[in-house]
N, C-alpha and C. Protein backbone atom coordinates (compact mmCIF):
# COMPACT_ATOMS: atom_id res chain seq x y z
N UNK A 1 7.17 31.89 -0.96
CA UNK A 1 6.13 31.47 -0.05
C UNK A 1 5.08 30.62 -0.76
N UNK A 2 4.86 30.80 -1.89
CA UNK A 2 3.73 30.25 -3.09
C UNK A 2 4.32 28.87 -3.47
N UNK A 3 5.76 28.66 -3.57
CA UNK A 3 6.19 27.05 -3.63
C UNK A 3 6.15 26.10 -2.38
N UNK A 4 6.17 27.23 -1.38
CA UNK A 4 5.94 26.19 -0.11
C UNK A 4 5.00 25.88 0.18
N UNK A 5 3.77 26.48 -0.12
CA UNK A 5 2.12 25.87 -0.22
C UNK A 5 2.15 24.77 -1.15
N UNK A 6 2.49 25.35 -2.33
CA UNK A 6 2.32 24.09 -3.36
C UNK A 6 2.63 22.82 -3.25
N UNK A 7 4.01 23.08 -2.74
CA UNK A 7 4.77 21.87 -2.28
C UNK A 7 4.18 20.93 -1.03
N UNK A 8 3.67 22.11 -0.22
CA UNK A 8 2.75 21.26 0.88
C UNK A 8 1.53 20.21 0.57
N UNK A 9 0.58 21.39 -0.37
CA UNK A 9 -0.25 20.88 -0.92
C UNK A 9 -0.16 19.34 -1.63
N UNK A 10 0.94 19.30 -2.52
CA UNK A 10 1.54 18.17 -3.21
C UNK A 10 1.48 17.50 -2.69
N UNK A 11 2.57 17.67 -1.59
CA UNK A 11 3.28 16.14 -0.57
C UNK A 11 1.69 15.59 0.18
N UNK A 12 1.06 16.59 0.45
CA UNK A 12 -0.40 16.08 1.54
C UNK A 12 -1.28 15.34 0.62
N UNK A 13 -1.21 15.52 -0.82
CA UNK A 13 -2.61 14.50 -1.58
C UNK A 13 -1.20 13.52 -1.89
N UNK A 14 -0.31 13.76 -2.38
CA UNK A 14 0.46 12.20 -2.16
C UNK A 14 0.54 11.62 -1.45
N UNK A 15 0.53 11.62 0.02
CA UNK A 15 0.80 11.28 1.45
C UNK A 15 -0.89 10.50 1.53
N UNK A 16 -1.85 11.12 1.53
CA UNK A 16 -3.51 10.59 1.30
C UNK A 16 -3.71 9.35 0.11
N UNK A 17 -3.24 9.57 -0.72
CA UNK A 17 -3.28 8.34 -2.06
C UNK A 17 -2.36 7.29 -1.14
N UNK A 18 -1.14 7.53 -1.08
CA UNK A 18 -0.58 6.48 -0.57
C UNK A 18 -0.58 5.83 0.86
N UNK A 19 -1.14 6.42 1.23
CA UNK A 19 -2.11 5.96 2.71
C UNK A 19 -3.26 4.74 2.15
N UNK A 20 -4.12 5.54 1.20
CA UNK A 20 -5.25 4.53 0.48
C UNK A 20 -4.83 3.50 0.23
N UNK A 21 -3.87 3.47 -0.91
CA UNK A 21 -3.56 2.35 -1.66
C UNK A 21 -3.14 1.22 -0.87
N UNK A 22 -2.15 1.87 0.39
CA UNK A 22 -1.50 0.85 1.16
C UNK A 22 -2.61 0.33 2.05
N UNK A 23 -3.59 0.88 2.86
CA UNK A 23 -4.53 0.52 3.33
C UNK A 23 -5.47 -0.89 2.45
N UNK A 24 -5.79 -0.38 1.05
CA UNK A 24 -6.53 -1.26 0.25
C UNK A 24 -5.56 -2.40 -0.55
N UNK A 25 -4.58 -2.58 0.23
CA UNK A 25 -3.32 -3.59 -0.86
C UNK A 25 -3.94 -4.38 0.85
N UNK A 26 -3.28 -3.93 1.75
CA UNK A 26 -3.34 -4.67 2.87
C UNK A 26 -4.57 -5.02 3.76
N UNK A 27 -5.73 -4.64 2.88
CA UNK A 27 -7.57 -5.31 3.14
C UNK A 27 -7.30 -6.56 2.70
N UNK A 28 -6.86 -6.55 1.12
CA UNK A 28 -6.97 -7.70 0.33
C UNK A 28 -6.09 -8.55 0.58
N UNK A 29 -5.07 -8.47 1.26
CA UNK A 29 -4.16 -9.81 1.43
C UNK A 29 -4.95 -10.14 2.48
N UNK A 30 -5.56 -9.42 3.01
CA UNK A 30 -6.19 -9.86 4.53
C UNK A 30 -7.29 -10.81 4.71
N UNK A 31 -8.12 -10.41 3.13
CA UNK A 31 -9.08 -10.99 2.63
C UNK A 31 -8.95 -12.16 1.73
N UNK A 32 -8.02 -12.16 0.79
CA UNK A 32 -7.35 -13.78 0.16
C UNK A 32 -6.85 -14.49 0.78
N UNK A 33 -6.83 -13.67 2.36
CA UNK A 33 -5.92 -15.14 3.01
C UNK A 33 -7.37 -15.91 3.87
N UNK A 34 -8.16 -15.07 4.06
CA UNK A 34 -9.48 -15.66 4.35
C UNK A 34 -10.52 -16.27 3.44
N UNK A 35 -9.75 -15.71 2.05
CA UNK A 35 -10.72 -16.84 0.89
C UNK A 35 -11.97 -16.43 0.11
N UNK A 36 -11.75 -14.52 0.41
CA UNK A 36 -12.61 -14.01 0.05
C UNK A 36 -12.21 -13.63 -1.44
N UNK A 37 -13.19 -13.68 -2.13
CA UNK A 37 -12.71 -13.49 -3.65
C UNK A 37 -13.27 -12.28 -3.91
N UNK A 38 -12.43 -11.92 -4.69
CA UNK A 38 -12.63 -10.27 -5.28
C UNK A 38 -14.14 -9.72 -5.97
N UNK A 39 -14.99 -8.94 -5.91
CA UNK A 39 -16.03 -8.40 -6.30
C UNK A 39 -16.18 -7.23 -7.03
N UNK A 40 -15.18 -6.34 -6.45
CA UNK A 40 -15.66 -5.14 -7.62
C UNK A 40 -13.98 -4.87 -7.94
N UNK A 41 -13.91 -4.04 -8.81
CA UNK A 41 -13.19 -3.31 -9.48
C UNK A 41 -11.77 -3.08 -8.75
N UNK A 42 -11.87 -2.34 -7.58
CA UNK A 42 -10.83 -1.64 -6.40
C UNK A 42 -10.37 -3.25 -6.29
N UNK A 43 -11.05 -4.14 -5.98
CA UNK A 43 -10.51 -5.23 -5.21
C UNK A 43 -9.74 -6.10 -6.25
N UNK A 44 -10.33 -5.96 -7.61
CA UNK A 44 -9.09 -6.90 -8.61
C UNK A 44 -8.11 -6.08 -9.23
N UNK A 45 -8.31 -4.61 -8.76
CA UNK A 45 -7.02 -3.89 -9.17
C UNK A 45 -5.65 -4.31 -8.39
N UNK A 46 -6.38 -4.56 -7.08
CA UNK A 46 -5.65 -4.71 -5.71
C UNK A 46 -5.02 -5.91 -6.10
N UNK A 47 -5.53 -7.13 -6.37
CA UNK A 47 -5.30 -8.39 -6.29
C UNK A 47 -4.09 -8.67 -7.73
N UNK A 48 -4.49 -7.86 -8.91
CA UNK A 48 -3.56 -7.35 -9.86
C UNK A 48 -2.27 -6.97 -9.73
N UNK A 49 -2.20 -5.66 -8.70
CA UNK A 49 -0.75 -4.99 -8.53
C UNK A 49 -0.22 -5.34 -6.67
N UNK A 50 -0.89 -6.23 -6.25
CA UNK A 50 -0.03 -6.36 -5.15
C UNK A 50 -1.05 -7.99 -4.32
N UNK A 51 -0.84 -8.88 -5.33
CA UNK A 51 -0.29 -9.94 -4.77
C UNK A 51 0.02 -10.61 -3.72
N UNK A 52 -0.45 -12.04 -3.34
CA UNK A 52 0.55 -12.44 -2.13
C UNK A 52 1.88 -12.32 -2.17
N UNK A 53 2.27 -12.68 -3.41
CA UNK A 53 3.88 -12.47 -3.47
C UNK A 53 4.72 -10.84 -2.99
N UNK A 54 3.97 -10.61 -3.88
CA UNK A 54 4.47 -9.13 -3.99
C UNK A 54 4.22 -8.38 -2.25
N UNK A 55 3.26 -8.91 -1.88
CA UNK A 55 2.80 -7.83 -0.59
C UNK A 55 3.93 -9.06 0.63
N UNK A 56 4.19 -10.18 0.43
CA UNK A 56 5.16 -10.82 1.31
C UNK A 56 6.73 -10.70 1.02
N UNK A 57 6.78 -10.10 -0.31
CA UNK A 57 8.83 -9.50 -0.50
C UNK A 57 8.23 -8.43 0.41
N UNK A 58 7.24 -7.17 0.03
CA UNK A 58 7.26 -5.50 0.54
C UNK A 58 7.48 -6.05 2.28
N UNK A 59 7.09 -7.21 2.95
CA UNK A 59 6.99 -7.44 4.15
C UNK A 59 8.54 -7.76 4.89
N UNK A 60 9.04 -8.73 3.74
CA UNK A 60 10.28 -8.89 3.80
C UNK A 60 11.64 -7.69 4.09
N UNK A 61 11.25 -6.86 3.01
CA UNK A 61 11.98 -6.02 2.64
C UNK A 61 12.01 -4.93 4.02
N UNK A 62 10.97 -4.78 4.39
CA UNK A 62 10.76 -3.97 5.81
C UNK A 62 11.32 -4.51 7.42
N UNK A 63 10.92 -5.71 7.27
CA UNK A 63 11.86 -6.66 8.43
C UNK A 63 13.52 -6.63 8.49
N UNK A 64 13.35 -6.89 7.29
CA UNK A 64 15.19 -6.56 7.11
C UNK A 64 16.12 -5.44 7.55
N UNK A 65 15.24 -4.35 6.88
CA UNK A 65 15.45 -2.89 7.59
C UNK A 65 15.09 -2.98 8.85
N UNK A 66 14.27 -3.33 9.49
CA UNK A 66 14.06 -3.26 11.05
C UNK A 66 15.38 -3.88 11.91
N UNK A 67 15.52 -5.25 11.02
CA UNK A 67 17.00 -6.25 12.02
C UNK A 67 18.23 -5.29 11.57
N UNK A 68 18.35 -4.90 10.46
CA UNK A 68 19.36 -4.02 9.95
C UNK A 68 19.95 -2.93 11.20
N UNK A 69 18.76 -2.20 11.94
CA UNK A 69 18.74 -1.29 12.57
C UNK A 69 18.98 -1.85 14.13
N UNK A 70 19.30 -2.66 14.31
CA UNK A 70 19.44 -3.34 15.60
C UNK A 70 20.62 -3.73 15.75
C-alpha cells in the first residue's frame, strides 16, 4: 500500500514539472515568434533547450501520430 502512494506521489510531481516545462517551452515560441526577446533566466533556459526548431520537429512528430491514427 506504501509503494502505491509513493508511486502516486512520484508520477503527480512528474506530471506538474512536465506540465510547467511544456507550458513555458510553448510561452516562448509564442513569444519569439512575436519578437520578444528573452529577459530573465526561465526564458533563455527555454530559448536554449527548445528552440524553434526543436519545438517545430516535437510539432511534427505529434501530427504524424495524429494522421497515423486515421
Amino acid at each position: 500500500m506504501l509503494a502505491g502512494k509513493v508511486l502516486t506521489w512520484f508520477l503527480i510531481i512528474f506530471m506538474v514539472c512536465n506540465v510547467a516545462v511544456s507550458c513555458i517551452a510553448l510561452v516562448r515560441y509564442d513569444e519569439r515568434g512575436k519578437g520578444v526577446v528573452a529577459e530573465n533566466s526561465i526564458q533563455k533556459w527555454a530559448d536554449e533547450h527548445y528552440d524553434d526548431a526543436k519545438m517545430e520537429d516535437l510539432s511534427e512528430c505529434k501530427s504524424d501520430r495524429i494522421e497515423n491514427k486515421m
